[in-house]
PDB file of N, CA and C in Angstrom:
ATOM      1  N   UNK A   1       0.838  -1.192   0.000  1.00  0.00           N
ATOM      2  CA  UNK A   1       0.000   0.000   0.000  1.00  0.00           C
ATOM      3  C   UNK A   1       0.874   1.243   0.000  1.00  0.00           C
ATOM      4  N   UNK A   2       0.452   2.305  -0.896  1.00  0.00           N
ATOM      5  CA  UNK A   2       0.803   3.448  -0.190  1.00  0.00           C
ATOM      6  C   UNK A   2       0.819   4.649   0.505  1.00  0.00           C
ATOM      7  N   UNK A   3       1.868   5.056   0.914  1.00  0.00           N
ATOM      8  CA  UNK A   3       1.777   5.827   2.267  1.00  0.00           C
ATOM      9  C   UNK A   3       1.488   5.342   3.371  1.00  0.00           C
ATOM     10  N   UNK A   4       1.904   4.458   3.567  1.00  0.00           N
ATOM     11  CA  UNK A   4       2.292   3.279   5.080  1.00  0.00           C
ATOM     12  C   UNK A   4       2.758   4.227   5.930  1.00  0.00           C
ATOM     13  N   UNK A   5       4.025   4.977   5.587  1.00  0.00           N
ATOM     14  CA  UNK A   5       4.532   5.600   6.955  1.00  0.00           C
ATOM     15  C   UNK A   5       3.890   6.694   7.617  1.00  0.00           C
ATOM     16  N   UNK A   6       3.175   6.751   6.537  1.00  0.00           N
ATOM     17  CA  UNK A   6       2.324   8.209   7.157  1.00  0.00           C
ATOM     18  C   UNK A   6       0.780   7.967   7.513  1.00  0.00           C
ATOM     19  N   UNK A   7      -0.005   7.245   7.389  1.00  0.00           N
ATOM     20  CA  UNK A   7      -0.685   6.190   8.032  1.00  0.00           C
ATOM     21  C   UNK A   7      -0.328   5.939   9.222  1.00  0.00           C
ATOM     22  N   UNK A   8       0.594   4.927   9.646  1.00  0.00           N
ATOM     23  CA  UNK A   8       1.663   4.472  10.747  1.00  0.00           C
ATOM     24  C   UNK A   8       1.440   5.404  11.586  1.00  0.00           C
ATOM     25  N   UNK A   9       2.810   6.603  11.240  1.00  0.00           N
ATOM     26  CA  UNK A   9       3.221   7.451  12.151  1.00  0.00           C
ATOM     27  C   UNK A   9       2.051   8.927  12.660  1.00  0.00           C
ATOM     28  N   UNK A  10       1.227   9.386  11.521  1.00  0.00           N
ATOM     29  CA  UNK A  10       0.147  10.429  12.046  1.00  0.00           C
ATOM     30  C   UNK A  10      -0.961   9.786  12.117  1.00  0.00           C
ATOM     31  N   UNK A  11      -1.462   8.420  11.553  1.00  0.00           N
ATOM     32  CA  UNK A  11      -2.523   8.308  11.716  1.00  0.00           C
ATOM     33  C   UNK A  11      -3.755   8.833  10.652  1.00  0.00           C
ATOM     34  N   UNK A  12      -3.123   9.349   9.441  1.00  0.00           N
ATOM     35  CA  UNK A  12      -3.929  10.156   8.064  1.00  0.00           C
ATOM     36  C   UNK A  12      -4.000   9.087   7.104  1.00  0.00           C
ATOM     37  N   UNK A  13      -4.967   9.400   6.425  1.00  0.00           N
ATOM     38  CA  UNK A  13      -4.992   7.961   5.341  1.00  0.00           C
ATOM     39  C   UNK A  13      -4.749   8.899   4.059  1.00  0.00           C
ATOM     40  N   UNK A  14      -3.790   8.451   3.365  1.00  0.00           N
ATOM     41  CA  UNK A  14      -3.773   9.503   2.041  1.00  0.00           C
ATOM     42  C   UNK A  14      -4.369   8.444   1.091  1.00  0.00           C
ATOM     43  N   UNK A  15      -5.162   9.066  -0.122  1.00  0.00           N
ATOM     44  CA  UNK A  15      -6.056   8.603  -0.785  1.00  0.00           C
ATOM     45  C   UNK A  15      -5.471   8.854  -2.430  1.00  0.00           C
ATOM     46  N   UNK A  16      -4.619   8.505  -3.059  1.00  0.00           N
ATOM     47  CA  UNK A  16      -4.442   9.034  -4.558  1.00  0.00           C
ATOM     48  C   UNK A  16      -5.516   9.309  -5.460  1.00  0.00           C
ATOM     49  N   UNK A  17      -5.303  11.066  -5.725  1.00  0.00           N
ATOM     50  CA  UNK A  17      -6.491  11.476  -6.721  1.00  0.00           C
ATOM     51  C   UNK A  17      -7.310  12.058  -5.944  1.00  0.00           C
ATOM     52  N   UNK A  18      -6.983  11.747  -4.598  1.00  0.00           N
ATOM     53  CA  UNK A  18      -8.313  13.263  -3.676  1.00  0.00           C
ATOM     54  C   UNK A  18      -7.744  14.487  -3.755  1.00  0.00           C
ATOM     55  N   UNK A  19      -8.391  15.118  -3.900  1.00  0.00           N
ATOM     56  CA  UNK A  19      -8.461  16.724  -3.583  1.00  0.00           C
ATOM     57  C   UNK A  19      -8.305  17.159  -2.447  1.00  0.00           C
ATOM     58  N   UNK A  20      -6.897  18.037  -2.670  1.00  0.00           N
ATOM     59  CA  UNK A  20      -6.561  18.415  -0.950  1.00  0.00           C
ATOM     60  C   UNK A  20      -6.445  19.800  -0.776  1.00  0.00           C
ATOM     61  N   UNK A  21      -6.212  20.901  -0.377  1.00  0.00           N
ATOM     62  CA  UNK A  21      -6.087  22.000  -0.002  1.00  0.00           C
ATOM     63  C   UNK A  21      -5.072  22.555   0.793  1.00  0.00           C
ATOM     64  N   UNK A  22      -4.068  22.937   0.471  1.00  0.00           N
ATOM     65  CA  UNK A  22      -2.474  23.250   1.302  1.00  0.00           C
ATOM     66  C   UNK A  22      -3.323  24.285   1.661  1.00  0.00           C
ATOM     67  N   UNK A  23      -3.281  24.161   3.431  1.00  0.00           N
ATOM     68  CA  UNK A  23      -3.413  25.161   4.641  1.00  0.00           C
ATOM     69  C   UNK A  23      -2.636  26.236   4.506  1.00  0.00           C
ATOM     70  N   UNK A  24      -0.984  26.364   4.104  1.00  0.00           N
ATOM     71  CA  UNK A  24      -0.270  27.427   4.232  1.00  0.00           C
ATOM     72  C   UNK A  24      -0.500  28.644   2.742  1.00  0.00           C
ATOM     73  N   UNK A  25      -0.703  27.823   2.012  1.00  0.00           N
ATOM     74  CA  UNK A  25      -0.618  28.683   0.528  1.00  0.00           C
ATOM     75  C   UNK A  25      -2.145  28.847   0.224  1.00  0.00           C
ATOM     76  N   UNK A  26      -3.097  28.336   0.799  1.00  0.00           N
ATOM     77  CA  UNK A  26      -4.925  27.676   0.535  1.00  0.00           C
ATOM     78  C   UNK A  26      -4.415  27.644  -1.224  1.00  0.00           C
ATOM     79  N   UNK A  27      -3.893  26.774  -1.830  1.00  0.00           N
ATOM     80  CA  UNK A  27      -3.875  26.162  -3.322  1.00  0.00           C
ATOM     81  C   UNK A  27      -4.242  24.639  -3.121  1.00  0.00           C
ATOM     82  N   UNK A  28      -5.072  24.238  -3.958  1.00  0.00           N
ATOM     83  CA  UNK A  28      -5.624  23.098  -4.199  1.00  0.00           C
ATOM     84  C   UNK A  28      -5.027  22.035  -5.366  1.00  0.00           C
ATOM     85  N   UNK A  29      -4.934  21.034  -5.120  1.00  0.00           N
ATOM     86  CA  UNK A  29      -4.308  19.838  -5.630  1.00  0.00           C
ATOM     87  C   UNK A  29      -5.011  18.701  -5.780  1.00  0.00           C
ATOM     88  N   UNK A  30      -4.218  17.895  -6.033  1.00  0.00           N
ATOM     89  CA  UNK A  30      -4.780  16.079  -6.257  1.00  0.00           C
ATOM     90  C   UNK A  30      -3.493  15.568  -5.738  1.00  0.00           C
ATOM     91  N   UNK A  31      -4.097  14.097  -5.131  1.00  0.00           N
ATOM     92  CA  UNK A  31      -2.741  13.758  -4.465  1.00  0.00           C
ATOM     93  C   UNK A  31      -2.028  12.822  -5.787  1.00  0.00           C
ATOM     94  N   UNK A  32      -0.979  12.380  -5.479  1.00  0.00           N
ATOM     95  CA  UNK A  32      -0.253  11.291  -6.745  1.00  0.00           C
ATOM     96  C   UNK A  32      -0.240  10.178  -5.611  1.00  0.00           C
ATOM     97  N   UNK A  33       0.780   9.193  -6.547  1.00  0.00           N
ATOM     98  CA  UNK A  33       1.224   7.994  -5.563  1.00  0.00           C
ATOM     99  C   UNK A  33       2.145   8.388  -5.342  1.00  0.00           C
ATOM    100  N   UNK A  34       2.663   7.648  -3.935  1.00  0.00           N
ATOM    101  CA  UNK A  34       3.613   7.590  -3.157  1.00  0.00           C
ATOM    102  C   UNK A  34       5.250   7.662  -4.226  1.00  0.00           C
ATOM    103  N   UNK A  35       6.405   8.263  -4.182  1.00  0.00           N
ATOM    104  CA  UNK A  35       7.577   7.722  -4.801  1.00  0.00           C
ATOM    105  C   UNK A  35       8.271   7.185  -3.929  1.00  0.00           C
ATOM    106  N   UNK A  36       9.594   6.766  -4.634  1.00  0.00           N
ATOM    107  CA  UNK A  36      10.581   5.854  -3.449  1.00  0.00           C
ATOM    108  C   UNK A  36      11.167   6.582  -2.297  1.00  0.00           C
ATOM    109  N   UNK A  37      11.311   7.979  -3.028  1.00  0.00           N
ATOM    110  CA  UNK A  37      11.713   8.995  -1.778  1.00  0.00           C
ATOM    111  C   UNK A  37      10.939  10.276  -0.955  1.00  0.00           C
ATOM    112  N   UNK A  38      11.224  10.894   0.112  1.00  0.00           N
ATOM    113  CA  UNK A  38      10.354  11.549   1.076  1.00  0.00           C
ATOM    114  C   UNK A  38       9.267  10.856   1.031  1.00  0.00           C
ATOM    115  N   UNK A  39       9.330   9.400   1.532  1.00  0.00           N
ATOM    116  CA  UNK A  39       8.017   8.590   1.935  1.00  0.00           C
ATOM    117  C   UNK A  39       7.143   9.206   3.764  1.00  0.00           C
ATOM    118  N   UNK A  40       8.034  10.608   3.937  1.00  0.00           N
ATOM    119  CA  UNK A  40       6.856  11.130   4.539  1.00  0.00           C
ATOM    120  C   UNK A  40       6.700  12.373   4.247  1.00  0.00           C
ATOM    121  N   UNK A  41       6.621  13.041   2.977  1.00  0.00           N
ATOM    122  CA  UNK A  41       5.413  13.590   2.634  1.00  0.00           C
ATOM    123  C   UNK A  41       4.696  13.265   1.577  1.00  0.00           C
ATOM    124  N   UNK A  42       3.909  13.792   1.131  1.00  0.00           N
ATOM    125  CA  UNK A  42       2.331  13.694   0.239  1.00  0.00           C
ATOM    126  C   UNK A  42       2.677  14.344  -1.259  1.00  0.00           C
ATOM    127  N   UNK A  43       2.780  14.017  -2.020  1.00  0.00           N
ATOM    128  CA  UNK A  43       2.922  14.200  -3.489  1.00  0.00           C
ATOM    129  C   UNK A  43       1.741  14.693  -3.908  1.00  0.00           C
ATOM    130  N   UNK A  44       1.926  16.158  -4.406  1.00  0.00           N
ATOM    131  CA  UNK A  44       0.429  16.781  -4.357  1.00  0.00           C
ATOM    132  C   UNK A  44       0.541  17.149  -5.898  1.00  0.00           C
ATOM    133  N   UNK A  45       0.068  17.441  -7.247  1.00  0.00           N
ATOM    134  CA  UNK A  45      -0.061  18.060  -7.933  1.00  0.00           C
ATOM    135  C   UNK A  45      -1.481  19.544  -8.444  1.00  0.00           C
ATOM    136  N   UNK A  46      -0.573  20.781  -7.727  1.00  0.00           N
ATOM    137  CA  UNK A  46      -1.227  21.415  -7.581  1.00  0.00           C
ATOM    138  C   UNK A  46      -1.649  21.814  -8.425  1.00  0.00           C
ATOM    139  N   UNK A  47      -3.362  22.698  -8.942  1.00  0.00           N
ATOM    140  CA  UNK A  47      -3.809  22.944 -10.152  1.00  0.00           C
ATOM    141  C   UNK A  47      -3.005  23.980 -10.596  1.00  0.00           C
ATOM    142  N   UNK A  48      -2.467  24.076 -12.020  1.00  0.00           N
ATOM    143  CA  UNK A  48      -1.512  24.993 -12.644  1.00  0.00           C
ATOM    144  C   UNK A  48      -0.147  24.558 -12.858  1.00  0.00           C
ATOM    145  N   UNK A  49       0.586  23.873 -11.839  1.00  0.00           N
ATOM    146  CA  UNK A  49       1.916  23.707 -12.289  1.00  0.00           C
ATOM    147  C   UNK A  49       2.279  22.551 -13.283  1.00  0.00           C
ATOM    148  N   UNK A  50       3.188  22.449 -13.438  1.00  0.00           N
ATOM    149  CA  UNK A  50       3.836  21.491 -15.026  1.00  0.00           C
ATOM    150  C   UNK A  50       4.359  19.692 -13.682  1.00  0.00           C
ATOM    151  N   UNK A  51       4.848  20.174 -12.299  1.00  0.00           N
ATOM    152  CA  UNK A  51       4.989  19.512 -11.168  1.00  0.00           C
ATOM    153  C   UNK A  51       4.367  19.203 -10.088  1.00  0.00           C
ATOM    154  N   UNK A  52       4.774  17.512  -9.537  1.00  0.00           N
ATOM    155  CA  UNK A  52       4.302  17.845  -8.301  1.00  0.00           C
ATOM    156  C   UNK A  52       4.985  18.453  -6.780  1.00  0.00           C
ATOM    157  N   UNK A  53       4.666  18.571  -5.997  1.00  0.00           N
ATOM    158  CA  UNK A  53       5.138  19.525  -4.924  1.00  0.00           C
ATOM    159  C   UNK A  53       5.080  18.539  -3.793  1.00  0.00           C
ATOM    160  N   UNK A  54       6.056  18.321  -2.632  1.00  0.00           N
ATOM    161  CA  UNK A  54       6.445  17.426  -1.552  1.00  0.00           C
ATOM    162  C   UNK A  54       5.316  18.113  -0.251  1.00  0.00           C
ATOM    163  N   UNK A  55       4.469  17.953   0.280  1.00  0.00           N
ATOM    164  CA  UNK A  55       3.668  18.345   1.562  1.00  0.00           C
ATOM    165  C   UNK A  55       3.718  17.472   2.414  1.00  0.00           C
ATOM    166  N   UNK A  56       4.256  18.557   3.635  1.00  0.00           N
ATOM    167  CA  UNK A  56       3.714  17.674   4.866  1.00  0.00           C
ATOM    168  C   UNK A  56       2.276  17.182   5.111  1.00  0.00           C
ATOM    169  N   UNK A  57       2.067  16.412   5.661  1.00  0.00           N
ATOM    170  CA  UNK A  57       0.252  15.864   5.788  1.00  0.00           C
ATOM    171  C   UNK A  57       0.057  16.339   6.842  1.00  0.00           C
ATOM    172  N   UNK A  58       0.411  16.824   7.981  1.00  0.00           N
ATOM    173  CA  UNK A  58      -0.391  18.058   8.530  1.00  0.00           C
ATOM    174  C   UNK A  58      -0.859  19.340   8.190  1.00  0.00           C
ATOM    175  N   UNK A  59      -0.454  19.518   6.655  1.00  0.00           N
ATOM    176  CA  UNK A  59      -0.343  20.840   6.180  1.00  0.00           C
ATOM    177  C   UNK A  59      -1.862  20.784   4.817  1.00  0.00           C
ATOM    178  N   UNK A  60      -1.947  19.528   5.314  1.00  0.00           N
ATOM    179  CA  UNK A  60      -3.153  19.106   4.026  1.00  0.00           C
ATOM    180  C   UNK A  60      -4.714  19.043   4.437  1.00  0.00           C
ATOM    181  N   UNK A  61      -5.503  19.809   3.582  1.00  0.00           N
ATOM    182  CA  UNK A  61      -7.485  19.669   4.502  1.00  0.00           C
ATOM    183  C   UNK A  61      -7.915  18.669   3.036  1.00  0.00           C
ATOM    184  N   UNK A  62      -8.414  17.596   3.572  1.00  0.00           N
ATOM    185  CA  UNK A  62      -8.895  16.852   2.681  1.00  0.00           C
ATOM    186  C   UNK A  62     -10.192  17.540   1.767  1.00  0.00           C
ATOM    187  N   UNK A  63     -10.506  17.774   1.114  1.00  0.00           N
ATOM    188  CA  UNK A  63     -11.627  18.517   0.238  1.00  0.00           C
ATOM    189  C   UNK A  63     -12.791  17.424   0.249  1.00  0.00           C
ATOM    190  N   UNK A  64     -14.230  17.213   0.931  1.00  0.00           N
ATOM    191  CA  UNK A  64     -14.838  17.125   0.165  1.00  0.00           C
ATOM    192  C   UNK A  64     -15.650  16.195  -0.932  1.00  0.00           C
ATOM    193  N   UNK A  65     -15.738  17.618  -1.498  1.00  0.00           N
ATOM    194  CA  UNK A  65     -16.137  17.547  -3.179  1.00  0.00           C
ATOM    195  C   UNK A  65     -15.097  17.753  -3.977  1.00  0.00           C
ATOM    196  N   UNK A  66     -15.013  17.719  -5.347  1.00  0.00           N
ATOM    197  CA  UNK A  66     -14.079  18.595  -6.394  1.00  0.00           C
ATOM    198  C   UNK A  66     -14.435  19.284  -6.667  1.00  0.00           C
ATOM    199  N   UNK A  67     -13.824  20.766  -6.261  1.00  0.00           N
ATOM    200  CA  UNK A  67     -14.907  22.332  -6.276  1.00  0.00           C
ATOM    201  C   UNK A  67     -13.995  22.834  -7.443  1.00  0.00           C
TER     202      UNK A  67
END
């Protein structure tokens, strides 16, 4: 599965393809899958960029709907 460690260690279930909302910037994303590295943060691809972006999962509000 992924995102085991972050599951594990906070207790968050990350979901690939939900819609999340970065608390610090309020920009909205979709999550990706897990890669081999920074297996603790959240691979977000935020709407607009060409990339995805590394988030902490305390820093993430699960959305929802897709607004």
């Amino acid at each position: 599965m992924s995102y085991d460690y972050i599951r594990n260690y906070y207790g968050i279930e990350i979901t690939v393809n939900r819609l999340v909302r970065h608390t610090v910037t309020a920009r909205y994303g979709k999550i990706k899958p897990e890669g081999r590295s920074h297996r603790h943060y959240v691979k977000v691809h935020f709407h607009g960029d060409d990339h995805y972006s590394n988030c902490h999962p305390a820093e993430l509000e699960f959305v929802a709907h897709d607004e």
